[in-house]
Protein backbone atom coordinates (compact mmCIF):
# COMPACT_ATOMS: atom_id res chain seq x y z
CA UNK A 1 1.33 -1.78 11.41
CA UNK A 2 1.63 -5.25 10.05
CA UNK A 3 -1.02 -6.36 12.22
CA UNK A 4 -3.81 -3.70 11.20
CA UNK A 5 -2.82 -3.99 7.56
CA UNK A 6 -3.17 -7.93 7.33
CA UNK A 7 -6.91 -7.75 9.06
CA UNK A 8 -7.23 -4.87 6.41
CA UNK A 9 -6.51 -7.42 3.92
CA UNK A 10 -8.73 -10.07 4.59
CA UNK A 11 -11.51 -7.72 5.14
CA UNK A 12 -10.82 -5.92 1.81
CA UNK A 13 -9.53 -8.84 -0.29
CA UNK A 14 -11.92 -9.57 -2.18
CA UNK A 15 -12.05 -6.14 -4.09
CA UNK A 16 -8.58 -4.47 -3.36
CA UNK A 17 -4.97 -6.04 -4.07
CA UNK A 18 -2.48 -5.29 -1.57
CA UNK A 19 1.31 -5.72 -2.49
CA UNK A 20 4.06 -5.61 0.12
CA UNK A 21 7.29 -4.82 -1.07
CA UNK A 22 10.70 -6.18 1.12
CA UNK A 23 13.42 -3.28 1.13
CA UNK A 24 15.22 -4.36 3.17
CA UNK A 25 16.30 -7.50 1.32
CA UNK A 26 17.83 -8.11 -2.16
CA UNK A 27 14.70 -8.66 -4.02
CA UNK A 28 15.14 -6.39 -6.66
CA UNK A 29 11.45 -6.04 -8.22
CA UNK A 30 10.81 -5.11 -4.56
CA UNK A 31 13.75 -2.45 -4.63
CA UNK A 32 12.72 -0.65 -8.31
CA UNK A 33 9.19 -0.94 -7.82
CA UNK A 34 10.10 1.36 -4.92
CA UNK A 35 12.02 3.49 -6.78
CA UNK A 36 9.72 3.70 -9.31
CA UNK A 37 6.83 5.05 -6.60
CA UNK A 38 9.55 7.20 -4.89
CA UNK A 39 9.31 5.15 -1.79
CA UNK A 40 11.83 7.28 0.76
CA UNK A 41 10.48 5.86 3.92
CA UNK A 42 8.84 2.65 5.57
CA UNK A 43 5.74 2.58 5.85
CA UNK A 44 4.50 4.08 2.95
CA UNK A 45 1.03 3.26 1.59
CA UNK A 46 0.46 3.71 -2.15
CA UNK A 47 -2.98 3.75 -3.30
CA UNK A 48 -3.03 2.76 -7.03
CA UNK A 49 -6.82 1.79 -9.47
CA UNK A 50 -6.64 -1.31 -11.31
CA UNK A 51 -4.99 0.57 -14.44
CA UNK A 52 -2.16 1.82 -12.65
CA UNK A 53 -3.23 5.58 -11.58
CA UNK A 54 -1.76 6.48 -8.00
CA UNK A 55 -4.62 8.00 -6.43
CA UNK A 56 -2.68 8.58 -2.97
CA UNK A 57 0.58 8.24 -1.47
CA UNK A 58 0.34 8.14 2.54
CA UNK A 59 3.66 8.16 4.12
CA UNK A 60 4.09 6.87 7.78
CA UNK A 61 2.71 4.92 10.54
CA UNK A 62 -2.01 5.59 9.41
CA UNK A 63 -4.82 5.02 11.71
CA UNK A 64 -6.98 2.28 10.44
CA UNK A 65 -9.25 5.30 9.69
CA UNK A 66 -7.35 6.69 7.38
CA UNK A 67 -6.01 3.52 5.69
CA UNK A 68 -10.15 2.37 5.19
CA UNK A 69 -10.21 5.82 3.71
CA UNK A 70 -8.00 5.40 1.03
CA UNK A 71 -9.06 1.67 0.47
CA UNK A 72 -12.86 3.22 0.15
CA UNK A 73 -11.42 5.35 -2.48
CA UNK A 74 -10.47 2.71 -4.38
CA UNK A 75 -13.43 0.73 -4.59
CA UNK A 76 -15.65 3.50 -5.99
């Protein structure tokens, strides 16, 4: 997935943040941050607007398809 989501990145950049969040290390904004979403599994693709309001939560491997879809959604 890492590959897809990076050229997802530079392609949506400009307009969409992405965060990646280590759980399996000992960063612990990483780790609550997770908790806070309810993050169970990896991957899991939270779409949040700019103010904070999850708009979808996606959980396992996503098509590039369905990851533009929820990126989409966020732009509008």
């Amino acid at each position: 997935m890492k590959p897809l989501v990076e050229g997802l990145e530079r392609q949506y950049g400009s307009s969409v943040e992405f965060r990646r969040l280590d759980l399996g290390g000992s960063d612990q904004a990483s780790l609550a941050l997770a908790e806070k979403l309810g993050v169970q599994y990896v991957p899991t693709f939270v779409y949040a607007s700019k103010d904070g309001v999850i708009s979808k939560t996606a959980v396992g491997e996503q098509t590039t398809d369905q990851l533009k879809a929820g990126l989409d959604a966020l732009k509008r």
